[in-house]
N, C-alpha and C. Protein backbone atom coordinates (compact mmCIF):
# COMPACT_ATOMS: atom_id res chain seq x y z
N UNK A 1 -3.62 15.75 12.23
CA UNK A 1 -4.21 14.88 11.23
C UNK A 1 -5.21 15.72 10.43
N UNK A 2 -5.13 15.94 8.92
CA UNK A 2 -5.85 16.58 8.10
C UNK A 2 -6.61 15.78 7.39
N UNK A 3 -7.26 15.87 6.73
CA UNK A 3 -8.41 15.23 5.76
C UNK A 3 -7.83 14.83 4.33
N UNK A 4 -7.44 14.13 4.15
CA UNK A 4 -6.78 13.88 2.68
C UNK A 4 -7.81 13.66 1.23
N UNK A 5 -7.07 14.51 0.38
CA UNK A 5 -7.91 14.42 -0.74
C UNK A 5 -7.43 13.50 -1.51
N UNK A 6 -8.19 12.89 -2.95
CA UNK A 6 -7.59 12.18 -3.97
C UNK A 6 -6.53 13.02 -4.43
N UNK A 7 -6.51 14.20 -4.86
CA UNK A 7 -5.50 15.47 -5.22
C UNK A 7 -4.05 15.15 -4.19
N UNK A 8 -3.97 15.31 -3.06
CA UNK A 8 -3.20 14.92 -2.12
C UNK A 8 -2.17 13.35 -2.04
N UNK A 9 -3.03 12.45 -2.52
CA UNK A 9 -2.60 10.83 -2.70
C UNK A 9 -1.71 11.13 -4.05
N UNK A 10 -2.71 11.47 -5.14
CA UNK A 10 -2.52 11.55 -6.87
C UNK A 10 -1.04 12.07 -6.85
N UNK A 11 -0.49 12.20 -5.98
CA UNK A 11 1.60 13.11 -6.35
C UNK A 11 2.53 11.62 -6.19
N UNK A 12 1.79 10.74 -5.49
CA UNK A 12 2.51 9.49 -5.47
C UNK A 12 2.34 8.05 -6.22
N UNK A 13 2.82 8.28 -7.63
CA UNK A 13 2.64 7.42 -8.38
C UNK A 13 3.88 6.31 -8.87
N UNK A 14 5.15 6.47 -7.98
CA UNK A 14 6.49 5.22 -7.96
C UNK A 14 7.12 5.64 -6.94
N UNK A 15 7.95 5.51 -6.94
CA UNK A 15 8.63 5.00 -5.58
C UNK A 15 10.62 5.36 -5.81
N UNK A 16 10.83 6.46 -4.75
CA UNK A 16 11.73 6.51 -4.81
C UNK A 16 12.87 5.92 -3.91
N UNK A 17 11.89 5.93 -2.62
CA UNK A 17 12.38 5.20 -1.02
C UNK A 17 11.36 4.23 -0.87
N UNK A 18 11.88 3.70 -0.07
CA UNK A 18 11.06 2.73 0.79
C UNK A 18 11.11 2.62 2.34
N UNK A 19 10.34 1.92 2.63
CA UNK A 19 10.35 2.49 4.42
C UNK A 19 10.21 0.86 4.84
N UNK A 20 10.97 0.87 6.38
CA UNK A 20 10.81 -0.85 6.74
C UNK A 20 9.83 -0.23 7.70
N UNK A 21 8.81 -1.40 8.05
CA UNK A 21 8.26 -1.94 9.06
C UNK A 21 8.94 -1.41 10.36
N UNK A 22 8.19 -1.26 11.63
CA UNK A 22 9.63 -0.77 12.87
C UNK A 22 9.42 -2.45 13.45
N UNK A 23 8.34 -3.38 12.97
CA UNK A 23 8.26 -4.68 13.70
C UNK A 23 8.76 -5.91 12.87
N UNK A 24 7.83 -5.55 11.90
CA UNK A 24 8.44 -6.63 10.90
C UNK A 24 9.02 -6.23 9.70
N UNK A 25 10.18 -6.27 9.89
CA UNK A 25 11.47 -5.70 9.27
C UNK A 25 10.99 -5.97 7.79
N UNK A 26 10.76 -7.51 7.06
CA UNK A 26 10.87 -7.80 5.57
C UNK A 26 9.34 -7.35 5.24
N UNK A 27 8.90 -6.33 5.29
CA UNK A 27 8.01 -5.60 4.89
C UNK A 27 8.38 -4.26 4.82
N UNK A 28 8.09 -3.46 3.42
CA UNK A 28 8.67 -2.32 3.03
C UNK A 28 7.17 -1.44 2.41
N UNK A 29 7.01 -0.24 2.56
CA UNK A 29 5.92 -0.03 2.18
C UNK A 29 6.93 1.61 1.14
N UNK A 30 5.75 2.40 0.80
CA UNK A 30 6.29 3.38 -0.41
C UNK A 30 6.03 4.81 0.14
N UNK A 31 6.59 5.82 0.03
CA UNK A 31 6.63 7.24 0.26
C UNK A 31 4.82 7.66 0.17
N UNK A 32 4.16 6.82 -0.51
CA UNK A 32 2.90 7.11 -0.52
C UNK A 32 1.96 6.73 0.52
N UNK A 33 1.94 5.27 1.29
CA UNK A 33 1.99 4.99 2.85
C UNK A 33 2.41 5.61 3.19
N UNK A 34 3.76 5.86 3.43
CA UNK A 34 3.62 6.55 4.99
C UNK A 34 3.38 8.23 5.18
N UNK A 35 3.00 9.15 3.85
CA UNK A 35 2.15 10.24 3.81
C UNK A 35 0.78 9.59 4.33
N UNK A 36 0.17 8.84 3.80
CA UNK A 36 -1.37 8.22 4.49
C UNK A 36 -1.04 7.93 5.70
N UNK A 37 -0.30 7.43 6.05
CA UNK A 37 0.25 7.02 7.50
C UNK A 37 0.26 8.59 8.76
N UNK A 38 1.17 9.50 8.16
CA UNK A 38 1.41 10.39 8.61
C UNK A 38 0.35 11.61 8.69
N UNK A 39 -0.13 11.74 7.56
CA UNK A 39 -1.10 13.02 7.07
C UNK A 39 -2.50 12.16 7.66
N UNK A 40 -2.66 11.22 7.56
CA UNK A 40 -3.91 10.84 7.91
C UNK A 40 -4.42 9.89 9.14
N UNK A 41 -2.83 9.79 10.32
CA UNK A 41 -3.34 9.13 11.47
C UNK A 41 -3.66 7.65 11.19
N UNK A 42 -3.05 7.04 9.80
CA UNK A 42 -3.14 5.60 9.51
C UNK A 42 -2.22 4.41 9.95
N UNK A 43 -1.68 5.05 10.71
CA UNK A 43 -0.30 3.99 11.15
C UNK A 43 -0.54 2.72 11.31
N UNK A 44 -2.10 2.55 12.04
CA UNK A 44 -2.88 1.73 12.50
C UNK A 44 -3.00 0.24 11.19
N UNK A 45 -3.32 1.05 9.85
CA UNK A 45 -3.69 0.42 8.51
C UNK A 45 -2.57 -0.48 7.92
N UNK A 46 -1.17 0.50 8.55
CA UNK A 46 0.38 -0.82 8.07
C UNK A 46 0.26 -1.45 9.10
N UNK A 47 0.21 -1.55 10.33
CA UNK A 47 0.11 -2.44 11.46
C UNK A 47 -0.73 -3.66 10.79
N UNK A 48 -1.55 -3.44 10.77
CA UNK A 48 -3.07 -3.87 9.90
C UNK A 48 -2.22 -5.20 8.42
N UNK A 49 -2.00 -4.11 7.83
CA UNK A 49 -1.24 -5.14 6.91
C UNK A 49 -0.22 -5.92 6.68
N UNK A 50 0.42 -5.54 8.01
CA UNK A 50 1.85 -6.39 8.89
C UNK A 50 1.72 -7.30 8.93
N UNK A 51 0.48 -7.25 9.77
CA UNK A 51 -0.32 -8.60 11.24
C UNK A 51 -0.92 -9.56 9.64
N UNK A 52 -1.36 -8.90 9.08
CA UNK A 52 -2.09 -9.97 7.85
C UNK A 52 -1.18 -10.91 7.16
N UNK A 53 0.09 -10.02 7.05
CA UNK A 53 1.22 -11.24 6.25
C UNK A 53 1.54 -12.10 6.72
N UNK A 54 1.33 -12.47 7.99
CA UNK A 54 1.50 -13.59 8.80
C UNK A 54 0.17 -15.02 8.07
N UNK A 55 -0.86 -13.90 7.89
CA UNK A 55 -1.66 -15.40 7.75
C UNK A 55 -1.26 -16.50 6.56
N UNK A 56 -1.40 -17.51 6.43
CA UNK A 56 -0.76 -18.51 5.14
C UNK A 56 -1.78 -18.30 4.13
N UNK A 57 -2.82 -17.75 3.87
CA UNK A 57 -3.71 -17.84 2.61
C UNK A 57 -3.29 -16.25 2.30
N UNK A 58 -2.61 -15.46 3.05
CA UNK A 58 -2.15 -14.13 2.50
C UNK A 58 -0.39 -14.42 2.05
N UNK A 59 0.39 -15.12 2.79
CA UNK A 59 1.48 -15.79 2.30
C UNK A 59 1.93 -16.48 1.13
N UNK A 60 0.22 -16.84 0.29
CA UNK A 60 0.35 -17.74 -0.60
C UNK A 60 1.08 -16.78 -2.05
N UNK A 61 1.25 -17.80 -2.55
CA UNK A 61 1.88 -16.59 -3.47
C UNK A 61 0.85 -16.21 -4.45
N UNK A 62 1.30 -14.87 -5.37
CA UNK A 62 0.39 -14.54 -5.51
C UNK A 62 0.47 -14.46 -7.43
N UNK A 63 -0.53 -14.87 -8.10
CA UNK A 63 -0.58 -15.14 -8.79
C UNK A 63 -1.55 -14.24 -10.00
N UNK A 64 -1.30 -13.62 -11.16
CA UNK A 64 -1.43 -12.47 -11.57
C UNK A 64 -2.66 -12.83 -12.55
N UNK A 65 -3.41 -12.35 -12.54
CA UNK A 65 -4.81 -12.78 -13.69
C UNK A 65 -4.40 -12.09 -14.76
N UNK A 66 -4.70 -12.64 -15.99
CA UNK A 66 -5.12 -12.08 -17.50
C UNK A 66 -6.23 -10.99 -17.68
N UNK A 67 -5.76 -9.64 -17.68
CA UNK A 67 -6.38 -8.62 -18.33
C UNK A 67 -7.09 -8.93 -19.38
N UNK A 68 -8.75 -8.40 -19.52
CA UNK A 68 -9.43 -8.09 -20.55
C UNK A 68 -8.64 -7.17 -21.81
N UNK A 69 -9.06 -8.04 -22.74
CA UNK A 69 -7.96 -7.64 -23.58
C UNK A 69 -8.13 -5.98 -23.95
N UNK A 70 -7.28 -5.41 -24.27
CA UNK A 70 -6.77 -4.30 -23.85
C UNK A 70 -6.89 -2.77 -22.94
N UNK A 71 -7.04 -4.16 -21.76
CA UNK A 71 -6.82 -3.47 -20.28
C UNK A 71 -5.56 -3.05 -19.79
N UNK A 72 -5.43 -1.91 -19.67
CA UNK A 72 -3.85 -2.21 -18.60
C UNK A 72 -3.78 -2.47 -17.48
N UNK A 73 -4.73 -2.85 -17.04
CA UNK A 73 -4.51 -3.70 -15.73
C UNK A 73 -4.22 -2.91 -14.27
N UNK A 74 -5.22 -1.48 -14.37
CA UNK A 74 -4.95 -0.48 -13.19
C UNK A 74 -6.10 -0.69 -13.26
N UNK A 75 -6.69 0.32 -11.89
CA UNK A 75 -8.03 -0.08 -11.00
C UNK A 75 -8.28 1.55 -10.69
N UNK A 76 -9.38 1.71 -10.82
CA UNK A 76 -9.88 3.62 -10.40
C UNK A 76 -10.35 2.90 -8.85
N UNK A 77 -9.70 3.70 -7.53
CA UNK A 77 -10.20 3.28 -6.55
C UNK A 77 -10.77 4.35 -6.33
N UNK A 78 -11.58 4.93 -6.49
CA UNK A 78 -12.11 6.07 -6.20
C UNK A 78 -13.58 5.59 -5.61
């Protein structure tokens, strides 16, 4: 397990595969999980967000807000 940089994440910006769940199958996560998964000892974090889809206020559907106008509607998580 190495230390991951933003530099390191920043190469995964779509999706060419997808990966199932090994528990709960109708959950698919992106080549960019499971590098965080792998490179960073996070396996723990999809488990994490597995167990959450179960709850019904995370089940709910999900419903998309109106961008400030001319936002594109990405987020700096930094």
């Amino acid at each position: 397990m190495s230390k991951l940089t933003h530099a390191d994440l920043r190469q995964f910006t779509g999706s060419e595969q997808v990966f199932r769940h090994s528990l709960m199958r109708s959950m698919t996560y992106t080549e960019g999980v499971q590098y965080l998964a792998e490179s960073g000892g996070a396996y723990w974090l999809i488990d994490k967000v597995a167990c959450l889809q179960l709850e019904p206020k995370v089940k709910a559907p999900i419903v998309e807000a109106e961008g400030r106008p001319g936002s594109d509607r990405r987020a700096d998580l930094r």
